[in-house]
C-alpha atoms as a PDB file:
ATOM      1  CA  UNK A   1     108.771  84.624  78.622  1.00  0.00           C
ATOM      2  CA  UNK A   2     108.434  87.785  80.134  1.00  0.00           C
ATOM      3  CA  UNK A   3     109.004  88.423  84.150  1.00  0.00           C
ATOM      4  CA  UNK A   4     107.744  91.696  85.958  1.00  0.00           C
ATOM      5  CA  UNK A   5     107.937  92.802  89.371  1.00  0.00           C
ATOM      6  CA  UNK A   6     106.917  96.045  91.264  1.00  0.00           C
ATOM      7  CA  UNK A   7     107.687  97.041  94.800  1.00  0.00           C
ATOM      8  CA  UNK A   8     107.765 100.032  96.998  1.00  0.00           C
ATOM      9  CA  UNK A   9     103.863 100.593  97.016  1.00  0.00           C
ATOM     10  CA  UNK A  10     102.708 103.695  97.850  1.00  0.00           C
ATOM     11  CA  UNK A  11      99.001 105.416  97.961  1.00  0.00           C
ATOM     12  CA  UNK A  12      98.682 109.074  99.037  1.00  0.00           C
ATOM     13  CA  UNK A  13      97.252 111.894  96.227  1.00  0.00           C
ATOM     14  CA  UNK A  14      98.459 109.509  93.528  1.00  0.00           C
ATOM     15  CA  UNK A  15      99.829 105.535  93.062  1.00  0.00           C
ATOM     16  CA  UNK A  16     103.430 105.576  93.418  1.00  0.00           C
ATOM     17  CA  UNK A  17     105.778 102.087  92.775  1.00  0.00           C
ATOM     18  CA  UNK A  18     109.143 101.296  91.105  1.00  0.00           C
ATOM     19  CA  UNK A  19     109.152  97.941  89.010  1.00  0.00           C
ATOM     20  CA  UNK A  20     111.614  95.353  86.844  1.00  0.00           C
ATOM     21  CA  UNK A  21     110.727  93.657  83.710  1.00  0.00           C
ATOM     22  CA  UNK A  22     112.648  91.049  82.618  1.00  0.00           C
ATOM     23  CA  UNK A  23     113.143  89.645  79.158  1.00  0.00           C
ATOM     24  CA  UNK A  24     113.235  86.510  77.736  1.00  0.00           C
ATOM     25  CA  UNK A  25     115.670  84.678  75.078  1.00  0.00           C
ATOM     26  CA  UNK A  26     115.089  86.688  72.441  1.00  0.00           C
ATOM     27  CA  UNK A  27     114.523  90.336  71.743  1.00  0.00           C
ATOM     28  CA  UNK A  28     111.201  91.914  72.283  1.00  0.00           C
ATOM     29  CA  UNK A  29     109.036  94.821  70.131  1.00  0.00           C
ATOM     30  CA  UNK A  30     106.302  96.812  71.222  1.00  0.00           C
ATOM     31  CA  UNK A  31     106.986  96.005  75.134  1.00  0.00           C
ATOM     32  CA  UNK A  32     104.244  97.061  77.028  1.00  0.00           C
ATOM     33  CA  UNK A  33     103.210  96.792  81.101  1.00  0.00           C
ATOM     34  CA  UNK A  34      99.137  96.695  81.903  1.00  0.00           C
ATOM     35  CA  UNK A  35      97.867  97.498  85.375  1.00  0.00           C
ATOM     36  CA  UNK A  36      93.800  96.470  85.468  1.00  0.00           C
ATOM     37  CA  UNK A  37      92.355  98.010  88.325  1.00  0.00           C
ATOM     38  CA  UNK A  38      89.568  96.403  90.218  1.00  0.00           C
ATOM     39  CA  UNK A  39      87.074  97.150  92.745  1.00  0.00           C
ATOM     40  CA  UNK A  40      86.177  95.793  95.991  1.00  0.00           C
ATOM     41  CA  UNK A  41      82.970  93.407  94.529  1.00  0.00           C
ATOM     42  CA  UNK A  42      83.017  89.631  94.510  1.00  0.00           C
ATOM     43  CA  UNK A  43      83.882  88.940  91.766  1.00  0.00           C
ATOM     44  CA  UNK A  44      85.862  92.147  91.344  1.00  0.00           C
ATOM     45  CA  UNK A  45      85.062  94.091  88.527  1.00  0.00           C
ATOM     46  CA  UNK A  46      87.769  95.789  86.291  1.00  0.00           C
ATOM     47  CA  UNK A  47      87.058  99.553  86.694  1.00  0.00           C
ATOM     48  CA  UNK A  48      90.523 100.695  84.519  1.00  0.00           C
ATOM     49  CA  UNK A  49      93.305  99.577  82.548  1.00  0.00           C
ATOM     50  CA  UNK A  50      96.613 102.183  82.119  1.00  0.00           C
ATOM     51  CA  UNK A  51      99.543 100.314  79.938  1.00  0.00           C
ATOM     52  CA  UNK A  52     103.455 101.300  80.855  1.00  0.00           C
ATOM     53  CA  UNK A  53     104.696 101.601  76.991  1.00  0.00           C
ATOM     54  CA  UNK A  54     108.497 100.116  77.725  1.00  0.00           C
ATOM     55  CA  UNK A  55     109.404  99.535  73.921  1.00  0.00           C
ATOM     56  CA  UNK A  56     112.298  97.180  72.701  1.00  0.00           C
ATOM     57  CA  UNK A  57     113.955  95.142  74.706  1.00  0.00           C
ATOM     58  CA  UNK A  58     117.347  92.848  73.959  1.00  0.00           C
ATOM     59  CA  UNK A  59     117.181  88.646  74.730  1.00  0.00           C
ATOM     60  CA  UNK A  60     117.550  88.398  78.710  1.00  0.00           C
ATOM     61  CA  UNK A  61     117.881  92.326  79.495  1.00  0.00           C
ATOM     62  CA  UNK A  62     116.548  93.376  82.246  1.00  0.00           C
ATOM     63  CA  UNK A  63     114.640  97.191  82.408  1.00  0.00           C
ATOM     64  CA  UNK A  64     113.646  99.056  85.477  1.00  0.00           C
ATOM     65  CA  UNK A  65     110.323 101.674  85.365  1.00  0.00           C
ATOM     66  CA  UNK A  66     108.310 103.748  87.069  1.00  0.00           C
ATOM     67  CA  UNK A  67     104.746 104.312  88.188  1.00  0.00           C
ATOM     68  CA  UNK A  68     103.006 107.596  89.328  1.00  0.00           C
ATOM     69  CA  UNK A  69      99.797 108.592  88.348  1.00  0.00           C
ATOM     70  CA  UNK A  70      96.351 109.045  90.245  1.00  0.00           C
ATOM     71  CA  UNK A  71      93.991 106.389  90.336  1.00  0.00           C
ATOM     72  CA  UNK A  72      90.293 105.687  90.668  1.00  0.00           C
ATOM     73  CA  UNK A  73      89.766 105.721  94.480  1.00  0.00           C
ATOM     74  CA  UNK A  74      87.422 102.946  94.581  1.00  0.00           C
ATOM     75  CA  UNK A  75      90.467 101.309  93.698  1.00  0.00           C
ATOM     76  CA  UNK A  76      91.742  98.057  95.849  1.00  0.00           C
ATOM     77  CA  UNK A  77      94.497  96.559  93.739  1.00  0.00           C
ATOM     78  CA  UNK A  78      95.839  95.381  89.941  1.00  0.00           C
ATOM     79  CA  UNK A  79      96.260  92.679  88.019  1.00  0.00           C
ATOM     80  CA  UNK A  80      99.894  93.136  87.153  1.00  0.00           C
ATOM     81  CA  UNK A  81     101.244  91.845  83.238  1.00  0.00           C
ATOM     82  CA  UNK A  82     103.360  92.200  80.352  1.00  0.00           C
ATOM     83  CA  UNK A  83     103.542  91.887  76.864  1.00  0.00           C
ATOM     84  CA  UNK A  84     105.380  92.526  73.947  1.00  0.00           C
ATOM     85  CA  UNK A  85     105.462  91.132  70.187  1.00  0.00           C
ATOM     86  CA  UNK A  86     106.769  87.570  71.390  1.00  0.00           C
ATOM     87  CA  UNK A  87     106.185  87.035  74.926  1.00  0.00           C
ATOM     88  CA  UNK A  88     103.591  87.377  77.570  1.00  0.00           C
ATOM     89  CA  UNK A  89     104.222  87.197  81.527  1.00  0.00           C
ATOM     90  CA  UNK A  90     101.944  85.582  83.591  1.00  0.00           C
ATOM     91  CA  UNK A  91      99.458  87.797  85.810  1.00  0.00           C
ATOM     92  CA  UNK A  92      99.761  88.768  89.218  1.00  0.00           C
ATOM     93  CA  UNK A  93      97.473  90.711  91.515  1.00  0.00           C
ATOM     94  CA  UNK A  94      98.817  93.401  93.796  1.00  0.00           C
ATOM     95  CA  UNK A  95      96.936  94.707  96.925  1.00  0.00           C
ATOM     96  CA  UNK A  96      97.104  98.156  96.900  1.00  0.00           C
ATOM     97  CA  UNK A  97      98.063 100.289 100.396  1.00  0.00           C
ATOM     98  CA  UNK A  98      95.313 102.287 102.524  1.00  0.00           C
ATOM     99  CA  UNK A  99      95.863 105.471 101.670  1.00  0.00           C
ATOM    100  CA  UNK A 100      98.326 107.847 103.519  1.00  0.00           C
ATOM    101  CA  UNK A 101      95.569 110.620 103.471  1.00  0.00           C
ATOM    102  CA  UNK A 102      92.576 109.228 103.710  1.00  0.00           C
ATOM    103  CA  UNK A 103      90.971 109.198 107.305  1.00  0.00           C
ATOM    104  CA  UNK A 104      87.355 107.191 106.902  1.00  0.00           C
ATOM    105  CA  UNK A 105      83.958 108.956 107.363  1.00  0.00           C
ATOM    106  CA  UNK A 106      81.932 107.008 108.247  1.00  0.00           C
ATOM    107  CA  UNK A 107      83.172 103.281 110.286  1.00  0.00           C
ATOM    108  CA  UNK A 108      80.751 100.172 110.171  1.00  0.00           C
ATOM    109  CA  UNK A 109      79.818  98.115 113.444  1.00  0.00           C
ATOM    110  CA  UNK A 110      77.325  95.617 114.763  1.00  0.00           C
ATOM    111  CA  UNK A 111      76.162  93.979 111.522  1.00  0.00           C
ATOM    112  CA  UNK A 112      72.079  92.738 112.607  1.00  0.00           C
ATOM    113  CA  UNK A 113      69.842  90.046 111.328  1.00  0.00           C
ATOM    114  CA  UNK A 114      66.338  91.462 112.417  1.00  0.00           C
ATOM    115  CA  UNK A 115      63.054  89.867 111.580  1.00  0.00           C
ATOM    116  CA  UNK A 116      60.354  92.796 110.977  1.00  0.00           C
ATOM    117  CA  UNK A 117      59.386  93.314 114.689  1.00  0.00           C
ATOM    118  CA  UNK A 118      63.294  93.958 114.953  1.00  0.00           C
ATOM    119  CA  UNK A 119      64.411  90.645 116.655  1.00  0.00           C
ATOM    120  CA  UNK A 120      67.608  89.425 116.271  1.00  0.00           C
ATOM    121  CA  UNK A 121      67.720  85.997 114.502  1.00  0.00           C
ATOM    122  CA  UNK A 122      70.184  83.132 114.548  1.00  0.00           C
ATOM    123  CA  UNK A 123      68.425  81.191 111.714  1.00  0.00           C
ATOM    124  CA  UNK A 124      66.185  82.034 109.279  1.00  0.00           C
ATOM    125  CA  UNK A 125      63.859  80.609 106.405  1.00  0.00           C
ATOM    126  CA  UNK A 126      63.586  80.194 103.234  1.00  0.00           C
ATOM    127  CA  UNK A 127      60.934  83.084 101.318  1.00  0.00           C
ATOM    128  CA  UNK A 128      61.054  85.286 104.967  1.00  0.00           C
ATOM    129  CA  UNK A 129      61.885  88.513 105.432  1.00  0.00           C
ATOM    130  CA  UNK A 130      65.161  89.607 106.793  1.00  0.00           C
ATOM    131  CA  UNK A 131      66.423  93.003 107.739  1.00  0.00           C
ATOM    132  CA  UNK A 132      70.313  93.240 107.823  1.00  0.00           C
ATOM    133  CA  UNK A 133      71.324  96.433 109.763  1.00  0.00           C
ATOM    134  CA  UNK A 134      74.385  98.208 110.467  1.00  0.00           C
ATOM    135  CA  UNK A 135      75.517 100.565 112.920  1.00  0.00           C
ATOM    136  CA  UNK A 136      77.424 103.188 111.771  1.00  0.00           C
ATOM    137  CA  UNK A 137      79.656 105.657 113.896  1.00  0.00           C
ATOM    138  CA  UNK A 138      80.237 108.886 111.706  1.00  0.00           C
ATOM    139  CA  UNK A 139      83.371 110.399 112.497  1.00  0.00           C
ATOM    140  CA  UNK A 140      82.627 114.125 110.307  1.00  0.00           C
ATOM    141  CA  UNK A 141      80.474 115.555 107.487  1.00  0.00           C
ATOM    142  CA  UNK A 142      81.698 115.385 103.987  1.00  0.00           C
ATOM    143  CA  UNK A 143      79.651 118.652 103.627  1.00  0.00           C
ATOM    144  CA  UNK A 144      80.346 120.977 106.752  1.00  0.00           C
ATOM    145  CA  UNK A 145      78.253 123.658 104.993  1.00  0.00           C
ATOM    146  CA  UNK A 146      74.670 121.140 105.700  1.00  0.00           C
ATOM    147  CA  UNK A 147      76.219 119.028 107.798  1.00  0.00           C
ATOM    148  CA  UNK A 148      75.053 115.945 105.486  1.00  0.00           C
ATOM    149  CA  UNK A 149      76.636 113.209 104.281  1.00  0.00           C
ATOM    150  CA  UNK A 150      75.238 111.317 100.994  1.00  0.00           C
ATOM    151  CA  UNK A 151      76.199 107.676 101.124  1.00  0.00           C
ATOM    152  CA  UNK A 152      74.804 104.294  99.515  1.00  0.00           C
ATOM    153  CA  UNK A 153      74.755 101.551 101.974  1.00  0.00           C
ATOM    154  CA  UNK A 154      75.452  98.340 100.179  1.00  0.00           C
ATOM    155  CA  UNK A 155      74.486  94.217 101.279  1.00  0.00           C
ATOM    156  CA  UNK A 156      76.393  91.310  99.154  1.00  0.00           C
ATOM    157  CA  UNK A 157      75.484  87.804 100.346  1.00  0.00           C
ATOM    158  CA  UNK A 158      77.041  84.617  99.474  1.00  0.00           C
ATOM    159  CA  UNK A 159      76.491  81.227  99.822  1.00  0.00           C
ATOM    160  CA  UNK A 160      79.423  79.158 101.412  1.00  0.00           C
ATOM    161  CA  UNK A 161      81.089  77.492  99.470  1.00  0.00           C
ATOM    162  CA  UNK A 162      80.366  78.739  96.112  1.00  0.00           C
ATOM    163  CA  UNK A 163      82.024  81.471  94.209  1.00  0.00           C
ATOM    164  CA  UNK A 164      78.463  83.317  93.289  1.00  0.00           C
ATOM    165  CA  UNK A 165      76.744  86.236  95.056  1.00  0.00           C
ATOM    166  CA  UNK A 166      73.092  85.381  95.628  1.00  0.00           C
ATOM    167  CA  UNK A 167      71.996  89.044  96.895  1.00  0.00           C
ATOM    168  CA  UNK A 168      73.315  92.069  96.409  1.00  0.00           C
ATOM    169  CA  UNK A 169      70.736  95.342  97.740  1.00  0.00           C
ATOM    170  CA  UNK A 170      71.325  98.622  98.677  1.00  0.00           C
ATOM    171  CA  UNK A 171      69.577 101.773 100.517  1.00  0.00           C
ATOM    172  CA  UNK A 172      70.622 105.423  99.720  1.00  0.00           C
ATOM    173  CA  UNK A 173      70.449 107.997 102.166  1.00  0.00           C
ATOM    174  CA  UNK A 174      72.053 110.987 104.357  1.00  0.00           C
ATOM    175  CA  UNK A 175      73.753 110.719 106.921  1.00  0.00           C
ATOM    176  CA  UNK A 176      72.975 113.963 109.759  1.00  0.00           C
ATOM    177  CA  UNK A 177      75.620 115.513 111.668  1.00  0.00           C
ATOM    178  CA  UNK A 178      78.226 112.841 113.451  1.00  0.00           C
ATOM    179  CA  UNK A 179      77.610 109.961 116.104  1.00  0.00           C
ATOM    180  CA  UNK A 180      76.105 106.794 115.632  1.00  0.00           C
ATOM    181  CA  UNK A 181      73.656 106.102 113.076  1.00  0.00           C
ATOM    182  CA  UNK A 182      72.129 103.001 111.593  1.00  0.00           C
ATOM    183  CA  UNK A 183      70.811 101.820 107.820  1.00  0.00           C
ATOM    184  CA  UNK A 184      69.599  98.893 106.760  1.00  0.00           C
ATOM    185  CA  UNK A 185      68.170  96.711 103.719  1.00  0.00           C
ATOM    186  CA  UNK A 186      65.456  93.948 103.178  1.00  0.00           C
ATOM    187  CA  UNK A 187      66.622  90.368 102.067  1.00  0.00           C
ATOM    188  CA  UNK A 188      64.380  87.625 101.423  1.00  0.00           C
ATOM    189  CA  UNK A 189      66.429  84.382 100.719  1.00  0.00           C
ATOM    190  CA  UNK A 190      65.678  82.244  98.100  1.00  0.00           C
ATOM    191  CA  UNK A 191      67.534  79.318  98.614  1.00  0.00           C
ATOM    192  CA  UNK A 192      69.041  77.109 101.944  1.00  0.00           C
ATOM    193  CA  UNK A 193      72.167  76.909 103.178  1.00  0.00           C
ATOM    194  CA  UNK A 194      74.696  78.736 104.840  1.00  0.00           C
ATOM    195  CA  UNK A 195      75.705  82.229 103.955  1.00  0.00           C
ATOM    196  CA  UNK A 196      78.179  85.104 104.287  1.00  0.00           C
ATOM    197  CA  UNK A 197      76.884  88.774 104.740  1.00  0.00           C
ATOM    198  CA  UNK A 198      78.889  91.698 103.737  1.00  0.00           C
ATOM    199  CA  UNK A 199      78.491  95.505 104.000  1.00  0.00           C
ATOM    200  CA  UNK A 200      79.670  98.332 102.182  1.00  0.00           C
ATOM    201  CA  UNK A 201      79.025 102.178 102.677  1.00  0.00           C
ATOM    202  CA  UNK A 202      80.289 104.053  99.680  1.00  0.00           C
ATOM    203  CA  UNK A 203      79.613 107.952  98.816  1.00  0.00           C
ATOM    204  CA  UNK A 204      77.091 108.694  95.523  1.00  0.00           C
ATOM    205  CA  UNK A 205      80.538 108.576  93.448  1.00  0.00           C
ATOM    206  CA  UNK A 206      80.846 105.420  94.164  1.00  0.00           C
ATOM    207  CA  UNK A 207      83.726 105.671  96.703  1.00  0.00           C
ATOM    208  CA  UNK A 208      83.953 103.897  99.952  1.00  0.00           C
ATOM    209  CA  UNK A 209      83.950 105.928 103.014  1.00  0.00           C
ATOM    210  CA  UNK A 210      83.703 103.091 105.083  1.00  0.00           C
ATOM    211  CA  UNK A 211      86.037 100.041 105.428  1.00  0.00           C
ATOM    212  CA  UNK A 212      83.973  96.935 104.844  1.00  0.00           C
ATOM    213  CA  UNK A 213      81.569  95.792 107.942  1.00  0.00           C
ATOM    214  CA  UNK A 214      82.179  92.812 109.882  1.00  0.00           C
ATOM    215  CA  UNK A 215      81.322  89.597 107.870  1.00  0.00           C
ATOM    216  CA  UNK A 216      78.201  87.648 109.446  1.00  0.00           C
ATOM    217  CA  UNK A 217      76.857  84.344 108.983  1.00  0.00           C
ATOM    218  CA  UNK A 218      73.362  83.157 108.897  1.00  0.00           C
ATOM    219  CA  UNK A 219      72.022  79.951 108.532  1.00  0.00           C
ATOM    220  CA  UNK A 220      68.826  79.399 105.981  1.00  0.00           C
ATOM    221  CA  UNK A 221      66.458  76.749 106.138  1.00  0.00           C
END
C-alpha cells in the first residue's frame, strides 16, 4: 500500500506544499499523486483534478515532492491520493489556507427570516413564503472605475439531520459604492422539520467574495 503526506500549506498567488510518498513491499510503475479540488457546496463538487507524475518507485522507498501551481480560487481544499501500477493509498482531504492576499469584499451579517410584510419569524409553515435576507457590509468596489460590484447572492438549506440540500436559490445583482447593503431570496418550504440556512455571496465568476454568512435555524411546521 501506498502512504502520502503533505505539509507546509501555503495559499497566496499560487498553492504551495512539500509532501512524502511512501511505498509499499514491492516496487511500483507509473507512480502518480492526484489532488481533486472541491468547492464550498454541500455536497462539494469536484471543480479540478491535477496528478503529481512521481514514476518508479523501489519496495518501501520513501520519495519527497513538491507542489506549486495556481489553483481555481473557488477552491476550499483536496482530496489527497496515490496510485501506481500495484498499489493505491487511501484518500485524505486537506483544508486549504485563507489566502495570504486576499482581503474580502464584501462580509455577510444578520442572516433574516422575514415573512412578506418583512417580520421576522421564529417558525414557519409548510407551502408559506419566506424571505431570507442578509446584510452585507461592503468593504470596496471590485470596479473603482463604476463603483459597482457584480455578485450572486446564494441560499442552501438543509434539513437536520440528513445529508441532502432541500433548497438551494439565488439573486444576482450590483452592489453600489461601499457600506451596508442587503439582498435577499424567496423560499417556500416544502416539507417539516428543522433546518439549517446558509449564505454565500460569490462574484459572476463564480468566486466568493464573501466568507460564508452565519448559519440560522428555522423551524417548519
Amino acid at each position: 500500500q501506498l502512504s502520502v503526506e503533505v505539509s507546509d500549506i501555503l495559499l497566496d498567488d499560487t498553492l504551495h506544499f512539500s509532501g512524502v510518498l511512501k511505498n509499499g513491499a514491492a516496487p511500483s510503475n507509473n507512480t502518480n499523486v492526484y489532488l481533486a479540488f472541491y468547492d464550498n457546496f454541500d455536497p462539494p463538487r469536484i471543480i479540478d483534478v491535477i496528478s503529481i507524475p512521481i514514476g518508479s518507485i523501489e519496495s518501501n522507498e520513501t520519495i519527497g515532492f513538491n507542489f506549486n501551481e495556481k489553483i481555481q480560487t473557488r477552491s476550499v481544499g483536496f482530496t489527497l491520493y496515490a496510485e501506481s501500477n500495484v498499489f493505491y493509498s487511501e484518500p485524505t482531504n486537506v483544508n486549504i489556507p485563507e489566502s495570504e492576499l486576499t482581503t474580502k469584499l464584501v462580509t455577510l451579517s444578520n442572516v433574516s427570516i422575514l415573512d412578506k410584510e418583512g417580520k421576522n419569524l421564529s417558525e414557519i409553515k409548510v407551502g408559506s413564503t419566506v424571505i431570507i435576507q442578509s446584510d452585507a457590509w461592503i468593504q470596496f468596489s471590485a470596479d473603482q472605475k463604476t463603483n459597482e460590484t457584480p455578485y450572486t447572492y446564494y441560499v442552501q438549506i438543509k434539513q437536520s439531520g440528513t445529508p441532502f440540500v432541500e433548497f438551494i436559490g439565488k439573486y444576482d445583482g450590483h452592489y453600489i459604492e461601499t457600506g451596508q447593503q442587503s439582498q435577499s431570496v424567496d423560499w417556500i418550504p416544502e416539507n417539516s422539520g428543522l433546518f439549517f440556512i446558509e449564505t454565500f455571496v460569490w462574484d459572476r465568476n463564480n468566486v466568493p467574495i464573501a466568507n460564508p454568512g452565519p448559519i440560522v435555524l428555522i423551524l417548519v411546521k
